[in-house]
PDB file of N, CA and C in Angstrom:
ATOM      1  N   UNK A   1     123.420  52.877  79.313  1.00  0.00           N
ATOM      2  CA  UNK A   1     124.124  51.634  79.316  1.00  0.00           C
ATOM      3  C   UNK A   1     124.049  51.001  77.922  1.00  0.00           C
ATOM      4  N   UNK A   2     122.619  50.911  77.208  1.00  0.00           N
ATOM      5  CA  UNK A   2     122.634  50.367  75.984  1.00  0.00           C
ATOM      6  C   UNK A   2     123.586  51.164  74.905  1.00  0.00           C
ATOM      7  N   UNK A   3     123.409  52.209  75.196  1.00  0.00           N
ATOM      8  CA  UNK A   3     124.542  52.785  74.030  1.00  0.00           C
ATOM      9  C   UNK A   3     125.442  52.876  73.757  1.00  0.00           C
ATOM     10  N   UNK A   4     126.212  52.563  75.294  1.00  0.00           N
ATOM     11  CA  UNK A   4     127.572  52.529  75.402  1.00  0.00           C
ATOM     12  C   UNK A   4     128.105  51.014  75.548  1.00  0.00           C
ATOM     13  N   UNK A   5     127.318  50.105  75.795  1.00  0.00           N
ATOM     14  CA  UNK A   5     127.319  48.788  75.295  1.00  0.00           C
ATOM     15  C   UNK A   5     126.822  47.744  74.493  1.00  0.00           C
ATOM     16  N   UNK A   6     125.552  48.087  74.009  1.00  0.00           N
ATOM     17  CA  UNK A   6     125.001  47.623  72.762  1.00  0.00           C
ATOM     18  C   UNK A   6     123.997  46.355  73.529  1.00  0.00           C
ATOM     19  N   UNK A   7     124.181  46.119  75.135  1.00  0.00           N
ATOM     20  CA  UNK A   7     123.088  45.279  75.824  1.00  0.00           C
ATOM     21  C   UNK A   7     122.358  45.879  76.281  1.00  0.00           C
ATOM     22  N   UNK A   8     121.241  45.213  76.810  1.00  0.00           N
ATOM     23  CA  UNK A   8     120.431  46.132  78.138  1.00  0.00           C
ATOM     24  C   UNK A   8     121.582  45.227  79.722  1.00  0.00           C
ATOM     25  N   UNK A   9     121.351  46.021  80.505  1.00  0.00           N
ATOM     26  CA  UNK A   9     121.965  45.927  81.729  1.00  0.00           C
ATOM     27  C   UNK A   9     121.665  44.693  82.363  1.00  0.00           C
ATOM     28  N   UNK A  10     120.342  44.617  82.393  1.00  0.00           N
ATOM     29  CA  UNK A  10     119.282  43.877  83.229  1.00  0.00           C
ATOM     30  C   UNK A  10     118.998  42.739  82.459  1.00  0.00           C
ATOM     31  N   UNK A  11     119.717  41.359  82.651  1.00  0.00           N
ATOM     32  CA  UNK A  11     119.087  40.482  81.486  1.00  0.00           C
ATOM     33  C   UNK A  11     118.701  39.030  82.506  1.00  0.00           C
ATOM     34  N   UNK A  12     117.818  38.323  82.358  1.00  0.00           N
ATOM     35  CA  UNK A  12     117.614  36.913  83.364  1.00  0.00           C
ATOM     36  C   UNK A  12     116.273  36.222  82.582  1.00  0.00           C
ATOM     37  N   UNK A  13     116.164  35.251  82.825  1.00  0.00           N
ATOM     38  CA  UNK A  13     115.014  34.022  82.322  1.00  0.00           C
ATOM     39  C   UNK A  13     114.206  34.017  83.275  1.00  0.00           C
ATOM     40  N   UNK A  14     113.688  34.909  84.467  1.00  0.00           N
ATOM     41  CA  UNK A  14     113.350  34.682  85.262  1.00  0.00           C
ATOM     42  C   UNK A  14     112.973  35.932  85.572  1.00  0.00           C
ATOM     43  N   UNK A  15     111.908  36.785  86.203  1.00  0.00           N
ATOM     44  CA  UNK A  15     110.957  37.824  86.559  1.00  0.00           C
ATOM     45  C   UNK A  15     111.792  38.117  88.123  1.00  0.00           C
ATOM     46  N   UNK A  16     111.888  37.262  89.227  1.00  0.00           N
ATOM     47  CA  UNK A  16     112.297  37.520  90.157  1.00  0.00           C
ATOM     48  C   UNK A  16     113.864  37.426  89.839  1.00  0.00           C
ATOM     49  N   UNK A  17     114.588  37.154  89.053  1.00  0.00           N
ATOM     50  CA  UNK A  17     115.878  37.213  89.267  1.00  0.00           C
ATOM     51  C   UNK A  17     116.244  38.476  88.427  1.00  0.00           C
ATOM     52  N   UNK A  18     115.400  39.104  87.496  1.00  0.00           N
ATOM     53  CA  UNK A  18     115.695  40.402  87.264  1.00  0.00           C
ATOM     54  C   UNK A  18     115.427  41.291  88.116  1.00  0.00           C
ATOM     55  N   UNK A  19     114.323  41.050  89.050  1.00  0.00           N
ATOM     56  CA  UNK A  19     114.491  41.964  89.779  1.00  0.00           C
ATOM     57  C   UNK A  19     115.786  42.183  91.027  1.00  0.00           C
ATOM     58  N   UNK A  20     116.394  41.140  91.193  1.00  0.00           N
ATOM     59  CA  UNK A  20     116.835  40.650  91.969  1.00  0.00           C
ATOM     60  C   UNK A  20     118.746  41.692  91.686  1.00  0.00           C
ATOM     61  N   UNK A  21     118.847  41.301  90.155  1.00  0.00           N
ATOM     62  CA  UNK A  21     119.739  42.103  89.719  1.00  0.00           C
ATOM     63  C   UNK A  21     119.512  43.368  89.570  1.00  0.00           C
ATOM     64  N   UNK A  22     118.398  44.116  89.600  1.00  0.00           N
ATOM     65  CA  UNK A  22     118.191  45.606  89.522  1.00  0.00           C
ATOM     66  C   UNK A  22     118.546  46.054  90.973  1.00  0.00           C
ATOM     67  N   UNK A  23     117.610  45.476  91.560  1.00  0.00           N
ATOM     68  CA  UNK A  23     118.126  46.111  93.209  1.00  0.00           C
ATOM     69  C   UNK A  23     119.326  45.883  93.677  1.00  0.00           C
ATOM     70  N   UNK A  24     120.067  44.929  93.173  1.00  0.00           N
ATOM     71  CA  UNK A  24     121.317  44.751  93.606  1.00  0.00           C
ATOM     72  C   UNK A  24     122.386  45.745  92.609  1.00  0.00           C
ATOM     73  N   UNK A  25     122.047  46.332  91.844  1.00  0.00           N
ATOM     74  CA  UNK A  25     122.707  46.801  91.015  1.00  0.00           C
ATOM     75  C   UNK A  25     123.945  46.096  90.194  1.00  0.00           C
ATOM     76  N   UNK A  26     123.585  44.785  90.035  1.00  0.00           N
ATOM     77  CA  UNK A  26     124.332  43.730  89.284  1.00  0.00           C
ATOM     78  C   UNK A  26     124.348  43.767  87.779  1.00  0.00           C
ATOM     79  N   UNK A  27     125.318  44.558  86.802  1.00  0.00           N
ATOM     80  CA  UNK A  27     125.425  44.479  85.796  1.00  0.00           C
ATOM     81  C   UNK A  27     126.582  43.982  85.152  1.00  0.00           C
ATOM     82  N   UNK A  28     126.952  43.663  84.113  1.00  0.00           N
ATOM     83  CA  UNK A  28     128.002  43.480  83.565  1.00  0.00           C
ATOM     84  C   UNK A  28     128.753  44.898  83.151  1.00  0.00           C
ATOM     85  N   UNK A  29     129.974  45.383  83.111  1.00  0.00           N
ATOM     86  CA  UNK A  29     130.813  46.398  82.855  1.00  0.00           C
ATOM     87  C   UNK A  29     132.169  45.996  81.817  1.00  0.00           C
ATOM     88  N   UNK A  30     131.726  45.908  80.650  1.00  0.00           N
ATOM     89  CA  UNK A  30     133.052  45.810  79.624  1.00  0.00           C
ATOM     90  C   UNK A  30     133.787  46.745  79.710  1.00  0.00           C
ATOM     91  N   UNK A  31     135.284  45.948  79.868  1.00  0.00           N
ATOM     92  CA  UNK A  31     136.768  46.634  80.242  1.00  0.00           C
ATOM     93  C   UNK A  31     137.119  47.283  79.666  1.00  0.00           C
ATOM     94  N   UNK A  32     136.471  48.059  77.741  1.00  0.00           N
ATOM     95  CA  UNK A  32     136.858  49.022  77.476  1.00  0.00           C
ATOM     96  C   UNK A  32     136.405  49.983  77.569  1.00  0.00           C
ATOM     97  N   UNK A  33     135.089  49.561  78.670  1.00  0.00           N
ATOM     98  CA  UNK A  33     134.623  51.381  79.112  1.00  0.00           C
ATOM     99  C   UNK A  33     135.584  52.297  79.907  1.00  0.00           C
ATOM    100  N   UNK A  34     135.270  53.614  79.285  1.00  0.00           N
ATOM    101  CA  UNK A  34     136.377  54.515  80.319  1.00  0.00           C
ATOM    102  C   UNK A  34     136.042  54.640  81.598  1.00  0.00           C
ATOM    103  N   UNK A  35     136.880  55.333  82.727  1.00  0.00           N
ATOM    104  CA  UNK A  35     136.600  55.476  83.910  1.00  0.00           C
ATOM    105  C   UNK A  35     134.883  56.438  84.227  1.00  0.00           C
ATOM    106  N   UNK A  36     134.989  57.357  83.143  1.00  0.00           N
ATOM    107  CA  UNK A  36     134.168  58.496  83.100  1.00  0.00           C
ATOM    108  C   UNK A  36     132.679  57.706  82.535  1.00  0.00           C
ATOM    109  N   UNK A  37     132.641  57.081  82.076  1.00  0.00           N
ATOM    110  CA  UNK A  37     131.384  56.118  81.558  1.00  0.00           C
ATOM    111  C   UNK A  37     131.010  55.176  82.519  1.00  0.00           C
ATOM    112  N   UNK A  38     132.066  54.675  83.178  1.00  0.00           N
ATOM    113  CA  UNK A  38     131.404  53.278  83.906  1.00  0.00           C
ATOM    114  C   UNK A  38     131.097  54.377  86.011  1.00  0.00           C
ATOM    115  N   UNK A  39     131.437  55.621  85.981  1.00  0.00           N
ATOM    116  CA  UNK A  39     130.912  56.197  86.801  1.00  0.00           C
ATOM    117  C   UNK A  39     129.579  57.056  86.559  1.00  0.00           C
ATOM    118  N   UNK A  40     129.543  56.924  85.196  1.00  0.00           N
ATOM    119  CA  UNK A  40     127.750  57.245  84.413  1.00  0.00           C
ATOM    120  C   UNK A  40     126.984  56.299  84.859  1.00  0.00           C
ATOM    121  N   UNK A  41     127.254  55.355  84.473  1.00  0.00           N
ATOM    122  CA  UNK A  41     126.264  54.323  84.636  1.00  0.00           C
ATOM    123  C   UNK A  41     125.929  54.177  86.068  1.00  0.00           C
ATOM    124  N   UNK A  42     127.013  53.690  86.728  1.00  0.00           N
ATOM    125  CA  UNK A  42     126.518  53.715  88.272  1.00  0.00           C
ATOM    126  C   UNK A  42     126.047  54.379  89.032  1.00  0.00           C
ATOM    127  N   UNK A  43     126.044  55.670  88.390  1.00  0.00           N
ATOM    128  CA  UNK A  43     125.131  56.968  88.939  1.00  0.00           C
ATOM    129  C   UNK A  43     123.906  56.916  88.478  1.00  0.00           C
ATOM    130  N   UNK A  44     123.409  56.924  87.299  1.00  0.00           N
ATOM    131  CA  UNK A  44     122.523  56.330  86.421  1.00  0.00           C
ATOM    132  C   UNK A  44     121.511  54.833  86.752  1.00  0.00           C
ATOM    133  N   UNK A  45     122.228  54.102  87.083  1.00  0.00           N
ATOM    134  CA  UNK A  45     121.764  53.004  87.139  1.00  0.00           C
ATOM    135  C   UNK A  45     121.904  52.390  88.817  1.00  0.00           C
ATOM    136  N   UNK A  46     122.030  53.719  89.697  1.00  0.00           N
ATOM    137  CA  UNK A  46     121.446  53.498  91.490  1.00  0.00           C
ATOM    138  C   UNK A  46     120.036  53.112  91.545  1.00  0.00           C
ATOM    139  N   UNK A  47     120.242  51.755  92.290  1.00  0.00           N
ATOM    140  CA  UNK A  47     119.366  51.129  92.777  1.00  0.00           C
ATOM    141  C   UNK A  47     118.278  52.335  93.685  1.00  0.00           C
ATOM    142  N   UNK A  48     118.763  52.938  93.912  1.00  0.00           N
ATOM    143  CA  UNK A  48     118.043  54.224  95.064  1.00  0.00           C
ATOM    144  C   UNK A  48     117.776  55.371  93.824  1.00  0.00           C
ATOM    145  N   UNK A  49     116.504  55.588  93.559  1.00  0.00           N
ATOM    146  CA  UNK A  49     115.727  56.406  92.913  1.00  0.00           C
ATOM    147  C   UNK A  49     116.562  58.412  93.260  1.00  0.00           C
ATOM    148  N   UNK A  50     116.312  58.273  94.867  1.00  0.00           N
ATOM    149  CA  UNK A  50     116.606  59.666  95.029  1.00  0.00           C
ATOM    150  C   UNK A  50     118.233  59.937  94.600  1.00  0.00           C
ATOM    151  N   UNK A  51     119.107  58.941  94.515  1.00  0.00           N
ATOM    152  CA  UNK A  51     120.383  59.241  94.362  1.00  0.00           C
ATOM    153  C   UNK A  51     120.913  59.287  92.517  1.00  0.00           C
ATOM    154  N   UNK A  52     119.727  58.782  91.418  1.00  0.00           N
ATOM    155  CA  UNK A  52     119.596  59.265  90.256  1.00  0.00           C
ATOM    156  C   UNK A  52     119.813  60.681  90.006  1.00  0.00           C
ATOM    157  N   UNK A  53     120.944  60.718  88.836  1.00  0.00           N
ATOM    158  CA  UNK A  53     120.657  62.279  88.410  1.00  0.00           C
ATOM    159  C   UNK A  53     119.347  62.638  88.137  1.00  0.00           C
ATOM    160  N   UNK A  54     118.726  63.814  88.438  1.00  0.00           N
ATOM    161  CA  UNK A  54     117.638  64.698  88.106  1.00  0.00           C
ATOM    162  C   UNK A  54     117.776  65.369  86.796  1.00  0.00           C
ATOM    163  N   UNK A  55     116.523  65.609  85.904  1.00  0.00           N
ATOM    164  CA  UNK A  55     116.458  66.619  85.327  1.00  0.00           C
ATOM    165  C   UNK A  55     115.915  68.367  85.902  1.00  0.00           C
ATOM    166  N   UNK A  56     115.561  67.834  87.320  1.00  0.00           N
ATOM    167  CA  UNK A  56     115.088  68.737  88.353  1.00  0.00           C
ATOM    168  C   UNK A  56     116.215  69.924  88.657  1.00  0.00           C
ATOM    169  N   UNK A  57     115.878  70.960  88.541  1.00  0.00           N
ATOM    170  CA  UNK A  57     116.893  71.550  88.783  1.00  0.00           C
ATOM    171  C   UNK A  57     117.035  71.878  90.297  1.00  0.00           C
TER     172      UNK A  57
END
């Protein structure tokens, strides 16, 4: 996400409201990401651990 947007994903003034946006999977998505990037991230950035790509083969 940082590289392809230059933020971190996860940003709040507040300990429980970041967490709050991680589990919810609440990020911001700038409109000139491509289709193929902003389905990276959301794969990438699942709230659900097991549904992360693996380096596991």
């Amino acid at each position: 996400y940082t590289a392809l947007t230059g933020r971190a994903p996860f940003e709040a003034r507040h300990r429980p409201e970041l967490y709050r946006s991680i589990r919810g999977a609440r990020y911001p998505l700038p409109p000139q990401l491509s289709p193929c990037a902003r389905a990276l991230i959301a794969h990438m950035l699942d709230p659900d651990p097991a549904a992360r790509p693996s380096l596991a083969g």
